[in-house]
Protein backbone atom coordinates (compact mmCIF):
# COMPACT_ATOMS: atom_id res chain seq x y z
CA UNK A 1 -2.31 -19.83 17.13
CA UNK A 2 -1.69 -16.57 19.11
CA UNK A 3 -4.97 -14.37 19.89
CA UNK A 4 -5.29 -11.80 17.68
CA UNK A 5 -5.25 -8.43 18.50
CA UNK A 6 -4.84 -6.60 15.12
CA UNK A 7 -5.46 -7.37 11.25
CA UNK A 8 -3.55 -6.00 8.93
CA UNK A 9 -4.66 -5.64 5.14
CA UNK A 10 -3.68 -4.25 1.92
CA UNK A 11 -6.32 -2.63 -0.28
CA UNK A 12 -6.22 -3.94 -3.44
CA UNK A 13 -5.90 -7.30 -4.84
CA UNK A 14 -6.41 -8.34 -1.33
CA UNK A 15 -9.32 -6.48 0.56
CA UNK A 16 -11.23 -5.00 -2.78
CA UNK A 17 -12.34 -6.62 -5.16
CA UNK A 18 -10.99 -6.22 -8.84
CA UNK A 19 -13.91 -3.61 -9.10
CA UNK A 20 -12.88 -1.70 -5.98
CA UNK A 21 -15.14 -2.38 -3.50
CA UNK A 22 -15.75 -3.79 -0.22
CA UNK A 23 -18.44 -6.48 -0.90
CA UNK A 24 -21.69 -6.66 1.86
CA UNK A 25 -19.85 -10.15 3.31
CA UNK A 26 -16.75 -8.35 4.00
CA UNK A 27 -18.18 -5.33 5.46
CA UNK A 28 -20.20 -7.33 7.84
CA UNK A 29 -17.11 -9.68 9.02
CA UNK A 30 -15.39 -6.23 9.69
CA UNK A 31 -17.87 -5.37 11.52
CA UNK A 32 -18.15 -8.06 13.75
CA UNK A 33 -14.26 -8.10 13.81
CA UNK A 34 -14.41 -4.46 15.79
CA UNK A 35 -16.88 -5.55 17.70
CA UNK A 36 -15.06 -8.09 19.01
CA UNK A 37 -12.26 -5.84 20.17
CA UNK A 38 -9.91 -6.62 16.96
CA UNK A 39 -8.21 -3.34 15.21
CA UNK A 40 -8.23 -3.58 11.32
CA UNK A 41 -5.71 -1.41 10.15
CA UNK A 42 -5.55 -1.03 6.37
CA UNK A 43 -1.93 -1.45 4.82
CA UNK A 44 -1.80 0.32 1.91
CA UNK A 45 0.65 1.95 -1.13
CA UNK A 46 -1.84 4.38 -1.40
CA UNK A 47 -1.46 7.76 0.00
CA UNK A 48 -4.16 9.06 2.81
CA UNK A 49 -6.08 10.98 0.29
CA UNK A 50 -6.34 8.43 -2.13
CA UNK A 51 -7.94 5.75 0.03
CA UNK A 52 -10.89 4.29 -1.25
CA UNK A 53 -14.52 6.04 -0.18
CA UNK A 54 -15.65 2.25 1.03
CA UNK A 55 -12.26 2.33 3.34
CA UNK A 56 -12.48 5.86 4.52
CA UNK A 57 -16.76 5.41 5.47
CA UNK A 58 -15.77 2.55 7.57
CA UNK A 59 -17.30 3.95 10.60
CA UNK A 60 -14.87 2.14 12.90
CA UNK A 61 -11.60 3.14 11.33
CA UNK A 62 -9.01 4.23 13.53
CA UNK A 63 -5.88 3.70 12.28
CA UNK A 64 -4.21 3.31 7.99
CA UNK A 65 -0.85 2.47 7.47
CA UNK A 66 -0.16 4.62 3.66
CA UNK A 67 2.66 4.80 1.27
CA UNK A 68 3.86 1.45 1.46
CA UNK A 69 4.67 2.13 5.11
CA UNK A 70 5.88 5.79 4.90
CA UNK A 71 3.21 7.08 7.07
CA UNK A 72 0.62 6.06 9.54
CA UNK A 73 -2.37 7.76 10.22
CA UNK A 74 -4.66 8.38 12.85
CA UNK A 75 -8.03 8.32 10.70
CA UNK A 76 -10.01 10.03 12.93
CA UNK A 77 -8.22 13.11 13.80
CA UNK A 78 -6.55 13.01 10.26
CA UNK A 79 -3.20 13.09 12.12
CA UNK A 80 0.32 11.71 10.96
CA UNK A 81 1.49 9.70 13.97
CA UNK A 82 4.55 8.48 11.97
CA UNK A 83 6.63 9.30 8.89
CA UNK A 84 9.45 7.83 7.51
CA UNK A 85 10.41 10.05 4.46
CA UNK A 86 12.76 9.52 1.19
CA UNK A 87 16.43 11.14 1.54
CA UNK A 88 17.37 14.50 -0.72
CA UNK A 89 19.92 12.12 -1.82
CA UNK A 90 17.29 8.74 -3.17
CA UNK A 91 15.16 11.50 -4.77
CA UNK A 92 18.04 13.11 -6.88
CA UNK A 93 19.15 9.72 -7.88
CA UNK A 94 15.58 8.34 -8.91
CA UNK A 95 15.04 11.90 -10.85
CA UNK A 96 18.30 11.53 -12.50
CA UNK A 97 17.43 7.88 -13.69
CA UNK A 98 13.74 8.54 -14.87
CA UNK A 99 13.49 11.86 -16.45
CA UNK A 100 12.51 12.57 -19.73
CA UNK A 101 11.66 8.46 -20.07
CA UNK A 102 7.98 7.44 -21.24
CA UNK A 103 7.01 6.59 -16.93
CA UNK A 104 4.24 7.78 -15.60
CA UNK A 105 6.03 9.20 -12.46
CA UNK A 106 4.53 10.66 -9.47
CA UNK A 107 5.43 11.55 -5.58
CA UNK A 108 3.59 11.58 -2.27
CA UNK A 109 3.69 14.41 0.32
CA UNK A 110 1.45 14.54 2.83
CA UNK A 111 -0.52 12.10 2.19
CA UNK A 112 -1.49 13.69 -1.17
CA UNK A 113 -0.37 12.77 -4.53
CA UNK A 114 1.24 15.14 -6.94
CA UNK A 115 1.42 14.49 -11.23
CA UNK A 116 2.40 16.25 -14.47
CA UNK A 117 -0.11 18.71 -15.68
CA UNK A 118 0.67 17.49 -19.06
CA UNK A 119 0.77 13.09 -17.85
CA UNK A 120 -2.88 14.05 -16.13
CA UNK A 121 -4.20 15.66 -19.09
CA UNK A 122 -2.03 12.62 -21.45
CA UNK A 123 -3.06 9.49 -19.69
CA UNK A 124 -3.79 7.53 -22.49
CA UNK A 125 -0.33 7.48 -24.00
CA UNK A 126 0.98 5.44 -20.80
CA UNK A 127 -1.99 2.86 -21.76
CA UNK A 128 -3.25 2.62 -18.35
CA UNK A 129 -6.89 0.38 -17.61
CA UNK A 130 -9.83 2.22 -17.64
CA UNK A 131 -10.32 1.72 -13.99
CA UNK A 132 -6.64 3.06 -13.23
CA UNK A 133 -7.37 5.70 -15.42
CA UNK A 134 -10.20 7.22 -13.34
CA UNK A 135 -8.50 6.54 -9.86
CA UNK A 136 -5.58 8.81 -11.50
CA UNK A 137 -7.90 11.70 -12.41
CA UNK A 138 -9.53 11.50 -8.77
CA UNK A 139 -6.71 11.19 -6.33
CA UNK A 140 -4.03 12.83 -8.25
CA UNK A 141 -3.18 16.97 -8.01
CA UNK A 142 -1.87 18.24 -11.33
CA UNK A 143 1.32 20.50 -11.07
CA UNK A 144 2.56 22.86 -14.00
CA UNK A 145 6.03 22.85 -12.90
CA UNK A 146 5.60 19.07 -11.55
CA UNK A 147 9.92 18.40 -11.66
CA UNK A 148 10.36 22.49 -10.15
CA UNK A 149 7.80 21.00 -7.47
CA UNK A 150 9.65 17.44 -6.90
CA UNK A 151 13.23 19.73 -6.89
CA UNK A 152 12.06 21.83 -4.22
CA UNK A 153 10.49 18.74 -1.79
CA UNK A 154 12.71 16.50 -1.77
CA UNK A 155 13.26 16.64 1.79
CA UNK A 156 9.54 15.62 2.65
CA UNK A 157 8.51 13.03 -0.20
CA UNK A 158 6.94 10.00 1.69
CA UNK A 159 6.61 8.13 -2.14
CA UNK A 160 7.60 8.05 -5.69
CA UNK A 161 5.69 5.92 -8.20
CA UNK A 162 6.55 4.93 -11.33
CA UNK A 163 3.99 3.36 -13.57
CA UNK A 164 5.68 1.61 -16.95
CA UNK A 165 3.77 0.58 -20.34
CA UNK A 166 7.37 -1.19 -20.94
CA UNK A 167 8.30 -3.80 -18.89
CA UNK A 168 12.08 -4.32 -20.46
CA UNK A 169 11.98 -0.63 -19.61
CA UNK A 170 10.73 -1.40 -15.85
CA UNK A 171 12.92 -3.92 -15.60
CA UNK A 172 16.05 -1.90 -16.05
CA UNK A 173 15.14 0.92 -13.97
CA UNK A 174 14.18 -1.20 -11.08
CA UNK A 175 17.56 -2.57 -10.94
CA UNK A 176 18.72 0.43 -11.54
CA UNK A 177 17.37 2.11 -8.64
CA UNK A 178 18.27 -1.23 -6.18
CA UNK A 179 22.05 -0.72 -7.25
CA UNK A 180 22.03 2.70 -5.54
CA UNK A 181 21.15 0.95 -2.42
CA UNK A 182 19.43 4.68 -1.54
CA UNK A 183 15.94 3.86 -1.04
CA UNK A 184 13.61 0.82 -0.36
CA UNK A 185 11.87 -0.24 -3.95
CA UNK A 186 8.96 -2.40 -4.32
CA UNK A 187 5.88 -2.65 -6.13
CA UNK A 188 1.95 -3.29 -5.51
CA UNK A 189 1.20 -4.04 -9.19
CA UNK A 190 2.20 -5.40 -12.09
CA UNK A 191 3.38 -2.18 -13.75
CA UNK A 192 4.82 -0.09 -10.94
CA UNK A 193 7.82 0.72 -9.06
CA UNK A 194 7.16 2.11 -5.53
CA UNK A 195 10.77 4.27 -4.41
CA UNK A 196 10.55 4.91 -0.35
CA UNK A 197 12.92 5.11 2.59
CA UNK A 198 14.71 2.00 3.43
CA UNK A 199 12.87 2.40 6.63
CA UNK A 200 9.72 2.63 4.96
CA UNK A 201 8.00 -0.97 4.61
CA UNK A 202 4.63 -1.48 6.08
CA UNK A 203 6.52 -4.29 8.63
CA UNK A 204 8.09 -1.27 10.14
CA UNK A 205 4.93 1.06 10.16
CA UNK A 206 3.16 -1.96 11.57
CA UNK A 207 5.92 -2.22 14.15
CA UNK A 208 5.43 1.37 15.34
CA UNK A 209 2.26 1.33 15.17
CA UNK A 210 2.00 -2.50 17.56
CA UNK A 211 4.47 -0.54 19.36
CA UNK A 212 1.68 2.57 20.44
CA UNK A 213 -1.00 -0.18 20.82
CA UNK A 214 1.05 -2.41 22.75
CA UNK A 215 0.56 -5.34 21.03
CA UNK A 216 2.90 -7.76 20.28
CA UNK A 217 3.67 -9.02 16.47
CA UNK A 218 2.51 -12.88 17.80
CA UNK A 219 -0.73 -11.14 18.00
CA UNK A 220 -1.07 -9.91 14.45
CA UNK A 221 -2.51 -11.51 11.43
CA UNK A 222 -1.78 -9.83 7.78
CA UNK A 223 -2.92 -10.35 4.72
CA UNK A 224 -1.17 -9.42 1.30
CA UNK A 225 -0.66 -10.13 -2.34
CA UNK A 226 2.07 -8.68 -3.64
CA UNK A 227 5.85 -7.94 -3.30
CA UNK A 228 5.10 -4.59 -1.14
CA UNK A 229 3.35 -7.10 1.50
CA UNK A 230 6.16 -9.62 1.86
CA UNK A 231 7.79 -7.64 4.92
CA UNK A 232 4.53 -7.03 6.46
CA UNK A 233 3.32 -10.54 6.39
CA UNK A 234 6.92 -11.86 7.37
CA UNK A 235 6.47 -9.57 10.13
CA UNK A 236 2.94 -10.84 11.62
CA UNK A 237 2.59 -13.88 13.85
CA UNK A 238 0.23 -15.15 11.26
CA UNK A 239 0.76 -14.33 7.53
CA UNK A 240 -2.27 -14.81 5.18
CA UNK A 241 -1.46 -14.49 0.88
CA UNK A 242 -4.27 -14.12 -1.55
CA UNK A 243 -4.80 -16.89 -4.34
CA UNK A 244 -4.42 -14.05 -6.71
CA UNK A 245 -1.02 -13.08 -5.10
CA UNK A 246 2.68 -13.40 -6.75
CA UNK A 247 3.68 -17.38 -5.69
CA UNK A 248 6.62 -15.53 -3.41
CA UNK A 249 4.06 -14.17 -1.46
CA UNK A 250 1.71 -17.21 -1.16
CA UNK A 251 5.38 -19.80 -0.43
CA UNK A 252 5.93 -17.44 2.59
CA UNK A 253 3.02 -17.20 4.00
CA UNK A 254 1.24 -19.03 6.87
CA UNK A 255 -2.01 -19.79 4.96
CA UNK A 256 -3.23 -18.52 1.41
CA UNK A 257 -6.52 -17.91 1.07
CA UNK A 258 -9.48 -17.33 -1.99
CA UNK A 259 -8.74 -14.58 -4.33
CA UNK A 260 -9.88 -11.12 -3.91
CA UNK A 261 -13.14 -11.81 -5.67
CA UNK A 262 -13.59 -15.23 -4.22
CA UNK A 263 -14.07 -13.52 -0.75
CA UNK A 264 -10.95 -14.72 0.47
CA UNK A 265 -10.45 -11.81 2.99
CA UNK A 266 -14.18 -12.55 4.36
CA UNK A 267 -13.76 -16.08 5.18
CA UNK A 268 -10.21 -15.25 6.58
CA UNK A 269 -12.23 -12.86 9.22
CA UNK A 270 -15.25 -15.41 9.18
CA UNK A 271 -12.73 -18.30 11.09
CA UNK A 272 -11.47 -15.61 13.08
CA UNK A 273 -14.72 -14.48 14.18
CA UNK A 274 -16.23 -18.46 14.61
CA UNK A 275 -13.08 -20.36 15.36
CA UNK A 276 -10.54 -17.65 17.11
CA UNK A 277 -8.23 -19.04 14.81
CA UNK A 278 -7.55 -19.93 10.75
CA UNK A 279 -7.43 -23.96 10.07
C-alpha cells in the first residue's frame, strides 16, 4: 500500500460515535497521526458552523471538507478556499418539488445553516430523535420569511437538506429530483436527501484540496459509511467502510472496519500509526 499522506473522514456514523463524540482512543491516534506528518481532514455533510465542538477543539485542525463537498475550509483562518455552489436553476426545481410537503427542508450558505421559524419552533411534528433534535436547535438560524430568504439566494446555496418522517414520501422526491439531472443528490442518513452541485461530492473537494497539498489520490486513505462517501472513498488510493455502513459502501471499499462505536476509526489509525499500512 501507498504511504499515506492524508486521511479523510466523515463525522458521523464513521468518526463519532452514535453519542457524538470523539472517544479518548481516537483522539490520541489523531494525535499521533499529526504528529507523524499525516493531515486528517474531516469530510463532512455538515456545514462549517455546525461541526461538532470535539472536531472544531482539535488543536491540529487545518483543513474540513463541508456540505457534502460544496466547500472546503481552511480551519484556522476560517477561510473558504473552495466552493462549488447549487445553480438558480436546481434550486427553483427542488423548491418547486418540495414546498408546502411535510419535509423538514433547509439550505446552507456560508457555511451556516438556515430553517423555518415555524419547523424550528415545530420540530416534533417531523418526529426527529432526541439527539437530532438538539443538534437542529444549536446549529440551525431560524428565518421568518425562510422561502423569501431561499428565493433571494439561490445563486450562493452550497446545500439543501431535506429530512422525511415518510419514506414512500422520500422515496418519490429523491427520484424526483435525480430525473432533473440539475443537481448532485445524496444522503448521509437514513432520512435525508442532501441536493448540491453536480460538482459538489467530497471526491472532488478532496481532489482540490490533494491538488493545493500536492498530494496524490494513491496517497489518501478515506473512511465512510454512507451513500454521500461512496465518491470519496472511490476516489482514495485506499477506501475504508464502517461495519455500520450501507453494504454498497462496505462491497466497494478496500477494507471495512468496526462500527463507529466499536472504535473502528481508532484501530484504522492504530495500523497506520504501528504498521504504515492496514492488513
Amino acid at each position: 500500500m501507498n504511504k499515506i499522506k492524508l486521511i479523510a473522514s466523515d463525522l458521523d456514523g464513521t468518526l463519532l460515535t452514535s453519542q457524538k463524540e470523539i472517544t479518548p482512543r481516537l483522539q490520541k491516534a489523531l494525535t499521533s497521526i499529526h504528529e507523524m506528518g499525516i493531515f486528517f481532514v474531516p469530510s463532512t455533510g455538515r456545514p462549517f458552523a455546525a461541526l461538532p465542538t470535539c472536531v472544531k477543539e482539535l488543536p491540529f485542525l487545518k483543513y474540513v471538507i463541508t456540505s457534502n463537498g460544496a466547500a472546503v475550509y481552511d480551519a484556522e483562518q476560517k477561510q473558504n478556499l473552495f466552493q462549488s455552489l447549487l445553480s438558480a436553476e436546481a434550486v427553483e426545481k427542488t423548491v418547486k418539488t418540495v414546498k408546502g410537503l411535510p419535509i423538514l427542508t433547509e439550505f446552507f450558505i456560508d457555511g451556516k445553516a438556515y430553517i423555518s421559524q415555524d419547523a424550528y419552533d415545530n420540530l416534533s411534528r417531523y418526529h426527529l430523535t432526541d439527539t437530532h433534535m438538539q443538534y437542529t436547535l444549536a446549529t440551525r438560524i431560524p428565518l421568518g420569511d425562510f422561502w423569501g430568504a431561499l428565493e433571494k439566494q439561490k445563486d450562493i446555496l452550497e446545500n439543501i437538506n431535506l429530512v422525511f418522517s415518510d419514506m414512500e414520501l422520500k422515496d418519490h422526491i429523491w427520484q424526483t429530483l435525480k430525473e432533473t439531472g440539475l443537481a448532485s443528490v445524496t444522503a448521509s442518513s437514513e432520512k435525508n436527501i442532501e441536493v448540491t452541485s453536480l460538482m459538489a461530492t467530497k471526491a472532488h473537494a478532496l481532489s482540490h484540496l490533494c491538488g493545493i497539498l500536492d498530494i496524490p489520490r494513491e496517497n489518501v486513505l478515506a473512511l465512510g459509511d454512507r451513500d454521500n462517501d461512496l465518491p470519496m472513498l472511490e476516489f482514495a488510493g485506499t477506501g475504508v467502510a464502517m461495519e455500520n455502513g450501507e453494504d454498497h459502501i462496505k462491497k466497494v471499499a478496500d477494507f471495512v472496519t468496526k462500527s463507529c462505536d466499536d472504535f473502528g476509526a481508532a484501530i484504522v489509525l492504530e495500523q497506520i500509526i504501528e504498521k504504515g499500512e492496514l492488513s
